[in-house]
PDB file of N, CA and C in Angstrom:
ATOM      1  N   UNK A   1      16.322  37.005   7.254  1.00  0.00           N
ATOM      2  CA  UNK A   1      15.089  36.456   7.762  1.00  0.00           C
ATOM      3  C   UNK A   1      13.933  36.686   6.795  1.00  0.00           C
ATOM      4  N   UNK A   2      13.900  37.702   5.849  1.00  0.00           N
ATOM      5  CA  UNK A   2      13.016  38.421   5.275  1.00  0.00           C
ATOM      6  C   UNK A   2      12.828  37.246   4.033  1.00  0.00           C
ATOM      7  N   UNK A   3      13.772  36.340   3.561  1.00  0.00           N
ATOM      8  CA  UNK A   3      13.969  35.601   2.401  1.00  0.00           C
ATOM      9  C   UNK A   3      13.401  34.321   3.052  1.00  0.00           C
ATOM     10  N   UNK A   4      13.010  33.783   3.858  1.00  0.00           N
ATOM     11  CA  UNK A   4      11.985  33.023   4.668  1.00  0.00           C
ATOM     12  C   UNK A   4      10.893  32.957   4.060  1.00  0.00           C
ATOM     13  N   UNK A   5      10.707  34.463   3.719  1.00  0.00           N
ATOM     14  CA  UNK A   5       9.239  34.455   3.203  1.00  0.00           C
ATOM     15  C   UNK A   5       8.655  34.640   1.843  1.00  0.00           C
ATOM     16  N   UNK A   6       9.839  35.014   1.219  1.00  0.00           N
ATOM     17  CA  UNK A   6       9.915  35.062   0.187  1.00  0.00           C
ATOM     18  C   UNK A   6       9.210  34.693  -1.174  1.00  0.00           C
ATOM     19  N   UNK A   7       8.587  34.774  -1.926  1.00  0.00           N
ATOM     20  CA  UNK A   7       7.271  34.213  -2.308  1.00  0.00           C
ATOM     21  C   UNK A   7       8.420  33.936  -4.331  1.00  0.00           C
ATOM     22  N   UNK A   8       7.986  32.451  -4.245  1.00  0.00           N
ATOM     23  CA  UNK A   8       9.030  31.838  -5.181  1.00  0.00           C
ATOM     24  C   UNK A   8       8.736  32.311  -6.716  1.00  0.00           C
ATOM     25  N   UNK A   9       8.985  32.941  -7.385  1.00  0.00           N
ATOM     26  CA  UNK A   9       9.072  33.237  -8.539  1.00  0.00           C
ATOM     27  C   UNK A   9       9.137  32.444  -9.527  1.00  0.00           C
ATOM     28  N   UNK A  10       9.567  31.415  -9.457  1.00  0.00           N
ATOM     29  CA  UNK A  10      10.109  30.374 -10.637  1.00  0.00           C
ATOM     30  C   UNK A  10       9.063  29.891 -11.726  1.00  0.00           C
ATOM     31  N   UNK A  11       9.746  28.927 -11.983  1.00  0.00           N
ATOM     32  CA  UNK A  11       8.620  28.193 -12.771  1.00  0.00           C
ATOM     33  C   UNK A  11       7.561  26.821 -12.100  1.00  0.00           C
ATOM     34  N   UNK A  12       6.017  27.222 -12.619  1.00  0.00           N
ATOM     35  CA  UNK A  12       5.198  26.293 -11.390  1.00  0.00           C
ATOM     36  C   UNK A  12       4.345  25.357 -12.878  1.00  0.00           C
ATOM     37  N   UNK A  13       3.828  24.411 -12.123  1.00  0.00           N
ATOM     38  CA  UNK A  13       2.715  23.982 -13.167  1.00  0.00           C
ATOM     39  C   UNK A  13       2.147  23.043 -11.890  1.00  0.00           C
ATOM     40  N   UNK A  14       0.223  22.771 -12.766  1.00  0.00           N
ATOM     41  CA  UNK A  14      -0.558  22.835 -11.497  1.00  0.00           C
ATOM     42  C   UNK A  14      -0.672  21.385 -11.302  1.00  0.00           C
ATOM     43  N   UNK A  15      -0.484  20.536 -10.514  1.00  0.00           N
ATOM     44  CA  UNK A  15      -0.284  18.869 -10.510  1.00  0.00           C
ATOM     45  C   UNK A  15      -1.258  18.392 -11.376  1.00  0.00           C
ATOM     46  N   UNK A  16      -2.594  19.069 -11.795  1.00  0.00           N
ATOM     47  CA  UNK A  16      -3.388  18.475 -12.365  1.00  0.00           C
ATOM     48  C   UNK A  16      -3.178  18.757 -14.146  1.00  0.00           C
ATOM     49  N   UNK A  17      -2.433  19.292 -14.402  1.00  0.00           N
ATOM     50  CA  UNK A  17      -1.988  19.598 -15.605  1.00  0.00           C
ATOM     51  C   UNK A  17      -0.586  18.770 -15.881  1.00  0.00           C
ATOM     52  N   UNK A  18      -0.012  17.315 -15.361  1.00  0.00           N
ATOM     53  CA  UNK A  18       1.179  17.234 -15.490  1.00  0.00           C
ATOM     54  C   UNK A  18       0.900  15.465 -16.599  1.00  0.00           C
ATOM     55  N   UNK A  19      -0.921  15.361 -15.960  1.00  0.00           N
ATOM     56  CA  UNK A  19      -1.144  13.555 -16.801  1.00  0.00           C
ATOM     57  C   UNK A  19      -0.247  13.286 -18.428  1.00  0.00           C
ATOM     58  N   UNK A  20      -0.425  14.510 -19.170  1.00  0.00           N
ATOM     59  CA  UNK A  20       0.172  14.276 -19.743  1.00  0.00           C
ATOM     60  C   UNK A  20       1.296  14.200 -20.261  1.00  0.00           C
ATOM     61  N   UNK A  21       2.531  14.847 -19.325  1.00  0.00           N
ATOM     62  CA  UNK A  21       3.938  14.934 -18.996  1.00  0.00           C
ATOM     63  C   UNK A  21       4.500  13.939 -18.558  1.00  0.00           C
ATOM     64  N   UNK A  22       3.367  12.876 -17.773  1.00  0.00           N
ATOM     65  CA  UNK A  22       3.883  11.575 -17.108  1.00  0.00           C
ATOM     66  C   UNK A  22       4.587  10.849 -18.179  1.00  0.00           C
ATOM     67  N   UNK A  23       6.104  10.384 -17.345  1.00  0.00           N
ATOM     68  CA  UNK A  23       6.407   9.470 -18.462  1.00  0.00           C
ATOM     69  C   UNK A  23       7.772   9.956 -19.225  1.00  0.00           C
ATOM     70  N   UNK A  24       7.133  11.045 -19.635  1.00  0.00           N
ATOM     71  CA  UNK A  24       8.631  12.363 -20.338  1.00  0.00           C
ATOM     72  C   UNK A  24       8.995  13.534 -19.478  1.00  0.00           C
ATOM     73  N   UNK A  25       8.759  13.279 -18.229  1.00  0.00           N
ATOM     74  CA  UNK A  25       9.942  14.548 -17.404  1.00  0.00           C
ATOM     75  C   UNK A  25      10.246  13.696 -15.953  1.00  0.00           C
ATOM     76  N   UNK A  26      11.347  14.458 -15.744  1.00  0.00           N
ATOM     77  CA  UNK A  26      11.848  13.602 -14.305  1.00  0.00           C
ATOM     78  C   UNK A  26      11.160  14.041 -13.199  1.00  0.00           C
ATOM     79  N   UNK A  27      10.252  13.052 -12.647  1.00  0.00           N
ATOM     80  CA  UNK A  27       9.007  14.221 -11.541  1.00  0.00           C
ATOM     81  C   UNK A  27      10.020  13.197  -9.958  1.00  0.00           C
ATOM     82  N   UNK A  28      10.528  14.369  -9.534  1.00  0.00           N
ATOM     83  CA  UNK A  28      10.998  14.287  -8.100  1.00  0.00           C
ATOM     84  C   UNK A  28       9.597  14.478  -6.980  1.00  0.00           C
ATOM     85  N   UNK A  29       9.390  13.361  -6.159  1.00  0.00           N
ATOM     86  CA  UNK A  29       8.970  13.660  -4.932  1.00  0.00           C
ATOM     87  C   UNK A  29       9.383  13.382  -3.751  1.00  0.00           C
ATOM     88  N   UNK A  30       9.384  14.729  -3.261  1.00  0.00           N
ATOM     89  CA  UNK A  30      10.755  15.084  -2.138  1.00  0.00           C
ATOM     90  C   UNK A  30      10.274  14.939  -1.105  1.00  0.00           C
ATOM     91  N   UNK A  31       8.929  14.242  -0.606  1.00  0.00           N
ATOM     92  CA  UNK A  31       8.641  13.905   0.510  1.00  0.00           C
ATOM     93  C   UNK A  31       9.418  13.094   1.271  1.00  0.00           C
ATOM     94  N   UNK A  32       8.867  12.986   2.043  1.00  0.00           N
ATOM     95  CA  UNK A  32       9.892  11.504   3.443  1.00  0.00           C
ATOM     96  C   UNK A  32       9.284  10.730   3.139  1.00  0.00           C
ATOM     97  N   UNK A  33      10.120   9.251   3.255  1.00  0.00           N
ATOM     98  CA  UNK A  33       9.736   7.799   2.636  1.00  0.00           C
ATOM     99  C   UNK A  33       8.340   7.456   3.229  1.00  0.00           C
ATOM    100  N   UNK A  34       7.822   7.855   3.997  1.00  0.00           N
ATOM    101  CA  UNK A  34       7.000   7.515   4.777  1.00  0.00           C
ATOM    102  C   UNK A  34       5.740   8.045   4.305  1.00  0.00           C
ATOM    103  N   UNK A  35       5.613   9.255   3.737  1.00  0.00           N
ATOM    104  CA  UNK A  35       5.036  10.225   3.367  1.00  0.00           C
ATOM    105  C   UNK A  35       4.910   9.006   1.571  1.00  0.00           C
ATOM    106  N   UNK A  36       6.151   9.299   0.918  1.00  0.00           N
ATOM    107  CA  UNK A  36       5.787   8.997  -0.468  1.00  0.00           C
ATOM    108  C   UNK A  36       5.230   7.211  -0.580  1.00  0.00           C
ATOM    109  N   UNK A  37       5.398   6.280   0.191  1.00  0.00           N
ATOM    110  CA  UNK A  37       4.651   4.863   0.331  1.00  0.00           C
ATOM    111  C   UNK A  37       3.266   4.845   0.431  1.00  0.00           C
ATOM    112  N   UNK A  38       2.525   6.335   1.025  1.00  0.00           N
ATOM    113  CA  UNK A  38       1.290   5.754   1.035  1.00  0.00           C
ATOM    114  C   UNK A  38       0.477   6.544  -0.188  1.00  0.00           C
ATOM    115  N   UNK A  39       1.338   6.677  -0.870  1.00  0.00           N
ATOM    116  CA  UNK A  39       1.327   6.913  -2.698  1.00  0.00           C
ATOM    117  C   UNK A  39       1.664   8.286  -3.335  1.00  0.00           C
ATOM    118  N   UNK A  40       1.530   8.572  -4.490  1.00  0.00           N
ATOM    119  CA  UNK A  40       2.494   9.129  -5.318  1.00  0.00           C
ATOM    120  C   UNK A  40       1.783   9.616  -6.537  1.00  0.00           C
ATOM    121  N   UNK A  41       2.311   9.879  -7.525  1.00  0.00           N
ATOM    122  CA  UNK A  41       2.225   9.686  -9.028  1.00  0.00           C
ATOM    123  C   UNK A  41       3.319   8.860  -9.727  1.00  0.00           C
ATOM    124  N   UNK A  42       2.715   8.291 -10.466  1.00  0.00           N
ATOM    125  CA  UNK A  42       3.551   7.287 -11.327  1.00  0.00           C
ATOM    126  C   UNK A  42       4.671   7.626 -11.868  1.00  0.00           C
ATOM    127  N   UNK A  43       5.667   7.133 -12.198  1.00  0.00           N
ATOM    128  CA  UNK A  43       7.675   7.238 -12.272  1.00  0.00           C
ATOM    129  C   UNK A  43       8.027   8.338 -11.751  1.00  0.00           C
ATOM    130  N   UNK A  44       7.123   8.998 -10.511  1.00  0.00           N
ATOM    131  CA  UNK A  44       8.132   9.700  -9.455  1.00  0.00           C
ATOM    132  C   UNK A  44       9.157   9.292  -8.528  1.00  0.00           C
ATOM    133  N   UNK A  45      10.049   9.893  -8.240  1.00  0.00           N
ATOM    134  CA  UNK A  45      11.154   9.080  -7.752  1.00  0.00           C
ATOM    135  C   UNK A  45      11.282  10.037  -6.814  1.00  0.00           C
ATOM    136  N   UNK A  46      11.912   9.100  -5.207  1.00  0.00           N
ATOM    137  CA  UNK A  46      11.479   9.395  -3.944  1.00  0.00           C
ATOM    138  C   UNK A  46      13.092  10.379  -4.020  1.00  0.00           C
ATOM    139  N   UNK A  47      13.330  11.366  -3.762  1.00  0.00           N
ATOM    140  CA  UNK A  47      14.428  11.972  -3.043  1.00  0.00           C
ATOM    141  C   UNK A  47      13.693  12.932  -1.993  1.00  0.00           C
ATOM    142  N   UNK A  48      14.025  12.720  -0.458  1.00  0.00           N
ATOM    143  CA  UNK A  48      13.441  13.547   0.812  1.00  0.00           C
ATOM    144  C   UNK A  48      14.151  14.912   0.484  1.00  0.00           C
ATOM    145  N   UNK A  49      13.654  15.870   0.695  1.00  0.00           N
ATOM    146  CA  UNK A  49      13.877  17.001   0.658  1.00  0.00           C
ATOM    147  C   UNK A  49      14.860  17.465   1.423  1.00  0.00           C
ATOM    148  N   UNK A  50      15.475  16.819   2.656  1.00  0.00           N
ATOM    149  CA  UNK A  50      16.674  17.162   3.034  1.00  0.00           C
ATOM    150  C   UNK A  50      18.346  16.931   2.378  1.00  0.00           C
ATOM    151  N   UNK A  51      17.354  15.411   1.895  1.00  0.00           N
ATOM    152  CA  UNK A  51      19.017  15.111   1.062  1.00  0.00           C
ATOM    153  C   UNK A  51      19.228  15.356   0.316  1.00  0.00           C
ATOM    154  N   UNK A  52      18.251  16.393  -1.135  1.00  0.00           N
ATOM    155  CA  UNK A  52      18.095  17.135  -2.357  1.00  0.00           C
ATOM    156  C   UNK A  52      18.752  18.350  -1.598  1.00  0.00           C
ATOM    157  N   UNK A  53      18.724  18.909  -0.915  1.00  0.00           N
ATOM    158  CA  UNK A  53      19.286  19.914  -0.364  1.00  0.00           C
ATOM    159  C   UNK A  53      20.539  19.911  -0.609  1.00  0.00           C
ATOM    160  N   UNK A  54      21.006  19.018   1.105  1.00  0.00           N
ATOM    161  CA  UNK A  54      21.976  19.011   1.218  1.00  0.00           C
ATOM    162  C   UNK A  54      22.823  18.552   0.453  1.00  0.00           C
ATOM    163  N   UNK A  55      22.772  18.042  -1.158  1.00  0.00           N
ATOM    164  CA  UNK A  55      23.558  17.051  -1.781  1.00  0.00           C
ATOM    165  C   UNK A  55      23.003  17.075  -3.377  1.00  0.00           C
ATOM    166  N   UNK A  56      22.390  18.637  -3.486  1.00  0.00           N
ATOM    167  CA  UNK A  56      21.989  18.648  -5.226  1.00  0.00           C
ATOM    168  C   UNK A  56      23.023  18.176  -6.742  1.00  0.00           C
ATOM    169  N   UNK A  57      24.074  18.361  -5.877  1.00  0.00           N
ATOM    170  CA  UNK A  57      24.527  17.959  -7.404  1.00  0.00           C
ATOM    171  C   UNK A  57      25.145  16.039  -7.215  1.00  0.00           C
ATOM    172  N   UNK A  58      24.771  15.366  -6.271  1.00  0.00           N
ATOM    173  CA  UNK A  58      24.409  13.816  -6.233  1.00  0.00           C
ATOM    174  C   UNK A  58      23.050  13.303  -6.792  1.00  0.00           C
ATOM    175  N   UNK A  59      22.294  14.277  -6.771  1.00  0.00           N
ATOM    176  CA  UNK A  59      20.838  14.127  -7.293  1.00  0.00           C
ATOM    177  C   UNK A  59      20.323  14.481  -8.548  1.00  0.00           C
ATOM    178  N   UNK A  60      21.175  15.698  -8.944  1.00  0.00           N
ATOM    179  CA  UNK A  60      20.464  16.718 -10.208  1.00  0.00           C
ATOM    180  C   UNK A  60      21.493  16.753 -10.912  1.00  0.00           C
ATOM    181  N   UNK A  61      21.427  16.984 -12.564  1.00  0.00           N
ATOM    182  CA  UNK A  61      22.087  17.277 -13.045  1.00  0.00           C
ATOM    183  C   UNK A  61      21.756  19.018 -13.941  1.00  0.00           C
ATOM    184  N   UNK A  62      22.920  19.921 -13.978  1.00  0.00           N
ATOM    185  CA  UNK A  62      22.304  21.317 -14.185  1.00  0.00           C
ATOM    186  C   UNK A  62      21.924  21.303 -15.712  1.00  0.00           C
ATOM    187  N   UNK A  63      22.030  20.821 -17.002  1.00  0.00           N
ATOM    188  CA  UNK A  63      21.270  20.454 -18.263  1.00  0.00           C
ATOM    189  C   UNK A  63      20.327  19.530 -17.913  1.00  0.00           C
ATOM    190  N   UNK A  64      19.396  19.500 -17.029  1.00  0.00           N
ATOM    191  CA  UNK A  64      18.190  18.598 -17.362  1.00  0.00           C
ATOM    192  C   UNK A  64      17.410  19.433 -16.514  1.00  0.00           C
ATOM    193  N   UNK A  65      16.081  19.044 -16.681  1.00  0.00           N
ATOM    194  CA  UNK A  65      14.883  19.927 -15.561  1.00  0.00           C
ATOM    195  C   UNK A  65      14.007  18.785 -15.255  1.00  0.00           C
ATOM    196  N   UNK A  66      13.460  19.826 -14.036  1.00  0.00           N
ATOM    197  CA  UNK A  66      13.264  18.343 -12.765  1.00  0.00           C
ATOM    198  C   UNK A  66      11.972  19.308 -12.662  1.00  0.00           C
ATOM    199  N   UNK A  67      10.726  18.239 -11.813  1.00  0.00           N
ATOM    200  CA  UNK A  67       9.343  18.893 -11.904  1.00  0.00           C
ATOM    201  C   UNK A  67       9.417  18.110 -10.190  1.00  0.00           C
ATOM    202  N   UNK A  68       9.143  18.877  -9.264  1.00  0.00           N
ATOM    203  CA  UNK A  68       9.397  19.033  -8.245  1.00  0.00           C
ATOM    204  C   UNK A  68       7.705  19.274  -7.161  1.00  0.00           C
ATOM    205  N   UNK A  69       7.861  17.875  -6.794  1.00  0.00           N
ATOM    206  CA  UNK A  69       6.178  17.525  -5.934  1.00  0.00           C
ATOM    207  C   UNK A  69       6.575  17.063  -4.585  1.00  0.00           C
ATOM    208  N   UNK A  70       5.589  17.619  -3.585  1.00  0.00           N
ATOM    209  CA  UNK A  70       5.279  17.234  -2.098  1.00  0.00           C
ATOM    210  C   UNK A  70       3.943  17.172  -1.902  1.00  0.00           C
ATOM    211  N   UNK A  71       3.505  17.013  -0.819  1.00  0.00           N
ATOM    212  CA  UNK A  71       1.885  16.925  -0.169  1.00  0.00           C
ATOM    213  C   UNK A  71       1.508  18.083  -0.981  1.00  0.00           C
ATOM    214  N   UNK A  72       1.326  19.463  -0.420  1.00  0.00           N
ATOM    215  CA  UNK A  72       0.425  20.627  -0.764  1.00  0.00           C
ATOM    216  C   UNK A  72       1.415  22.113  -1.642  1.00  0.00           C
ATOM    217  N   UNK A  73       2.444  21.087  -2.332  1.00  0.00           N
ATOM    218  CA  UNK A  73       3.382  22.434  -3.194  1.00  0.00           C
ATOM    219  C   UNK A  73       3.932  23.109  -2.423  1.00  0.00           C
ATOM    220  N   UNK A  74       4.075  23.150  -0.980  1.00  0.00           N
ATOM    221  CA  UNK A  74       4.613  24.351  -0.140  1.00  0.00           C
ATOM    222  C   UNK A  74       6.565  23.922  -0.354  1.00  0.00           C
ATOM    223  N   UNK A  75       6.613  22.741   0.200  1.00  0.00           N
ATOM    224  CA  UNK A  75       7.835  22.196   0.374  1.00  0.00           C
ATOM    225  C   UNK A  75       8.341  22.313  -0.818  1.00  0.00           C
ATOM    226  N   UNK A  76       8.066  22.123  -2.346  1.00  0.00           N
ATOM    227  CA  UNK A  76       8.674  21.690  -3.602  1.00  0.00           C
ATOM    228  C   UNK A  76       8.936  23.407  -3.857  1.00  0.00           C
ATOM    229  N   UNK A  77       7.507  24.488  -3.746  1.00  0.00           N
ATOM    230  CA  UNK A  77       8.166  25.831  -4.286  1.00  0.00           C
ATOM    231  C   UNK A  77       9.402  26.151  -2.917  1.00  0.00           C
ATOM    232  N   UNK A  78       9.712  25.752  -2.160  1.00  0.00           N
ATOM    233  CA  UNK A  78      10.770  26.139  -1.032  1.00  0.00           C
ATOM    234  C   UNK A  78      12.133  25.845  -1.795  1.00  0.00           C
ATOM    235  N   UNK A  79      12.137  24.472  -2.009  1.00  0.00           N
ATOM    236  CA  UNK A  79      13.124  23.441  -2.795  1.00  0.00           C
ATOM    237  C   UNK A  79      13.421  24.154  -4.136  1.00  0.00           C
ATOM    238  N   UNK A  80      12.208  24.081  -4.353  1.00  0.00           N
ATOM    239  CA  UNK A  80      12.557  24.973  -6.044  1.00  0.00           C
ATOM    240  C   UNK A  80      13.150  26.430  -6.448  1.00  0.00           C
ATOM    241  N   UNK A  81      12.641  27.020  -5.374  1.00  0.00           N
ATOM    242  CA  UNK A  81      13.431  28.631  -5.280  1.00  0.00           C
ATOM    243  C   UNK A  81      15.345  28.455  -4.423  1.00  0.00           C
ATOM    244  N   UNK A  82      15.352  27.532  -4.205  1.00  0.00           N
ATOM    245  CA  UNK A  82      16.639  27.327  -3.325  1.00  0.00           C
ATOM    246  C   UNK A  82      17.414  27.099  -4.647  1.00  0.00           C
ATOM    247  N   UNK A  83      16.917  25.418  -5.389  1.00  0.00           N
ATOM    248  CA  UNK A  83      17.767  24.910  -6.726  1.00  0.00           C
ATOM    249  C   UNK A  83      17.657  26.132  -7.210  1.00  0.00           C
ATOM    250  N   UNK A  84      16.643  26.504  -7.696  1.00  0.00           N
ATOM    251  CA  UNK A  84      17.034  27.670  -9.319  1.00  0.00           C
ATOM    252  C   UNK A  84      17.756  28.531  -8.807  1.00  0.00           C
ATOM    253  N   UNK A  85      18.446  29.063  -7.170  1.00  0.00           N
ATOM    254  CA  UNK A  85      19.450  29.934  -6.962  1.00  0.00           C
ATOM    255  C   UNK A  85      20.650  29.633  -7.115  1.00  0.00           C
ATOM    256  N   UNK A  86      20.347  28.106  -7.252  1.00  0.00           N
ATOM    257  CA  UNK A  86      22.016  27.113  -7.182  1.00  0.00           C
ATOM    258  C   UNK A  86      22.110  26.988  -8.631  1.00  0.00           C
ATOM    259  N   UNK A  87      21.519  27.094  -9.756  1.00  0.00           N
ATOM    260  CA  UNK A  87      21.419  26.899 -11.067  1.00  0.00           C
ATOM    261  C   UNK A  87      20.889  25.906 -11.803  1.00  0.00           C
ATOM    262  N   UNK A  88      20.189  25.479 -10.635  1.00  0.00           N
ATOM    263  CA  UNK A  88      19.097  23.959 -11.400  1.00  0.00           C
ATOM    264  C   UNK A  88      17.879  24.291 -12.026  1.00  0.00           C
ATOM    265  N   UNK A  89      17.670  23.658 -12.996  1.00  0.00           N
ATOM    266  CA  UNK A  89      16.342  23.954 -13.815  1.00  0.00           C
ATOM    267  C   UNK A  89      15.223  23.270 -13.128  1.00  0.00           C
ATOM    268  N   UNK A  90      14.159  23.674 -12.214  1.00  0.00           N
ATOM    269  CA  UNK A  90      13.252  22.930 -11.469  1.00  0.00           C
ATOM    270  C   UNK A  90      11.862  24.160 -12.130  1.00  0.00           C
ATOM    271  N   UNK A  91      10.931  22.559 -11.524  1.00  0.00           N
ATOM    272  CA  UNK A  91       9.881  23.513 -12.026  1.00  0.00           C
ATOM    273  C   UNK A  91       8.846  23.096 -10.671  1.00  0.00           C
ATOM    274  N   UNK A  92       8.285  23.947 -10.160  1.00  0.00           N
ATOM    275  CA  UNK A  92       7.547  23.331  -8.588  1.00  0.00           C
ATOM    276  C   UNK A  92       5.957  23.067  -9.528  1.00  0.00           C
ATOM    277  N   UNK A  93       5.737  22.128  -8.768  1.00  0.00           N
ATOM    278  CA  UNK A  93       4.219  20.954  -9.452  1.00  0.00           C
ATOM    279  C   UNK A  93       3.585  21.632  -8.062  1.00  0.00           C
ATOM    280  N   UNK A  94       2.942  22.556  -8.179  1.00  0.00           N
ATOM    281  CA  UNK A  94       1.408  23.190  -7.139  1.00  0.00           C
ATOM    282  C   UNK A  94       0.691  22.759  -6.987  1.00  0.00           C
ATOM    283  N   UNK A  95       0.272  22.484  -5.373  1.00  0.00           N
ATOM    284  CA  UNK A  95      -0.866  21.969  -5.816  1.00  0.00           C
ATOM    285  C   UNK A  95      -0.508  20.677  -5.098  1.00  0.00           C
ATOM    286  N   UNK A  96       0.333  20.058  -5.497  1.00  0.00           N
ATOM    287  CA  UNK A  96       1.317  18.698  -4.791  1.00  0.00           C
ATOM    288  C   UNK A  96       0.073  17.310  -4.825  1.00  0.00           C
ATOM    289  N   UNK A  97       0.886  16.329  -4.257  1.00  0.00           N
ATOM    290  CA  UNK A  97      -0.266  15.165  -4.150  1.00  0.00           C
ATOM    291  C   UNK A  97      -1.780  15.357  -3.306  1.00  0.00           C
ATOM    292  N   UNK A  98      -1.909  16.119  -2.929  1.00  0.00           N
ATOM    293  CA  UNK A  98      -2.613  16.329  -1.951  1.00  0.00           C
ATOM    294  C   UNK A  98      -4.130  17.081  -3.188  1.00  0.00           C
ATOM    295  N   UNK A  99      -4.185  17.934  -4.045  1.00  0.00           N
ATOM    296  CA  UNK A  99      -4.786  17.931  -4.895  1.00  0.00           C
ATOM    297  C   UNK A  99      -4.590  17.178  -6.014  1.00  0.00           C
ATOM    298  N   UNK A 100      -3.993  16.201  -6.509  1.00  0.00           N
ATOM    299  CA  UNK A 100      -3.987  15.683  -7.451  1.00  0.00           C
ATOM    300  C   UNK A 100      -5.499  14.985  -7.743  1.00  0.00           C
ATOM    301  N   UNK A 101      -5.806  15.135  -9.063  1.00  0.00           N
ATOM    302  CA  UNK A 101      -7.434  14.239  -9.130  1.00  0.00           C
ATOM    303  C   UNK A 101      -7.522  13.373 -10.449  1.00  0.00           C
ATOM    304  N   UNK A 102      -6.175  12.960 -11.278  1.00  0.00           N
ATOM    305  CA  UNK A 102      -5.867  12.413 -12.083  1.00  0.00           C
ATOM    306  C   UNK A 102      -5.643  11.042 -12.094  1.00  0.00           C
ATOM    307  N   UNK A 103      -4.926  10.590 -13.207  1.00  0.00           N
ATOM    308  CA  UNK A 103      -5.087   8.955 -13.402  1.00  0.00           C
ATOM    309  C   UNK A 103      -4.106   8.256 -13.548  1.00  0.00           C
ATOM    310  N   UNK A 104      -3.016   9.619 -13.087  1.00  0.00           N
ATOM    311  CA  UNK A 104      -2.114   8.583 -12.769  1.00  0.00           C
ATOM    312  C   UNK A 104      -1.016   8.757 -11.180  1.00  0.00           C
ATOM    313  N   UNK A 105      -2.206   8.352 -10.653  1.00  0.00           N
ATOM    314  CA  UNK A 105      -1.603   8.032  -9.214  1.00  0.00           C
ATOM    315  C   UNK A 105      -1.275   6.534  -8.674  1.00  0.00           C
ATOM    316  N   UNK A 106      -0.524   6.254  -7.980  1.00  0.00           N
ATOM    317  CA  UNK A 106       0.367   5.056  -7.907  1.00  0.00           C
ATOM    318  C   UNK A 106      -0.005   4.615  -6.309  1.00  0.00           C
TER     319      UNK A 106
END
């Protein structure tokens, strides 16, 4: 129960630091379809956070790294401390769409 709370260690970077990454890294947003339609950042690609779960290696491959966004970063560092236990290279984007104040939102 105690790993619930667990406060994610990994690797983070702050959504507003990613404008210039757009383009050259694979930015997953793991929101629900519903959630990622009423917008995004540009060549993020929709996988819901349940089916990245349940089904990481249909989604990820373990030589590549994935930059990992939701609304407010809570959901992506959850996601992200789960993959990097499974051996995926993720990096949680803080901060999530919800602070983003950049130029390239979709």
């Amino acid at each position: 129960m105690l790993g619930l709370f667990k406060r994610n260690s990994g690797k983070s970077i702050h959504v507003n630091d990613i404008d210039e990454l757009i383009g050259n890294i694979e930015l997953l947003d793991i929101r629900e379809p519903f959630e990622f339609t009423s917008g995004s950042i540009k060549t993020a690609k929709n996988i819901p956070m349940g089916n990245l779960l349940s089904s990481p290696d249909q989604y990820l491959l373990k030589d590549k790294t994935y930059y990992l966004l939701c609304h407010t970063g809570a959901r992506s560092s959850t996601a992200c401390r789960i993959l990097g236990n499974q051996g995926f290279d993720v990096i949680n984007v803080a901060g999530g769409v919800w602070a983003y104040s950049g130029t390239q939102r979709n």
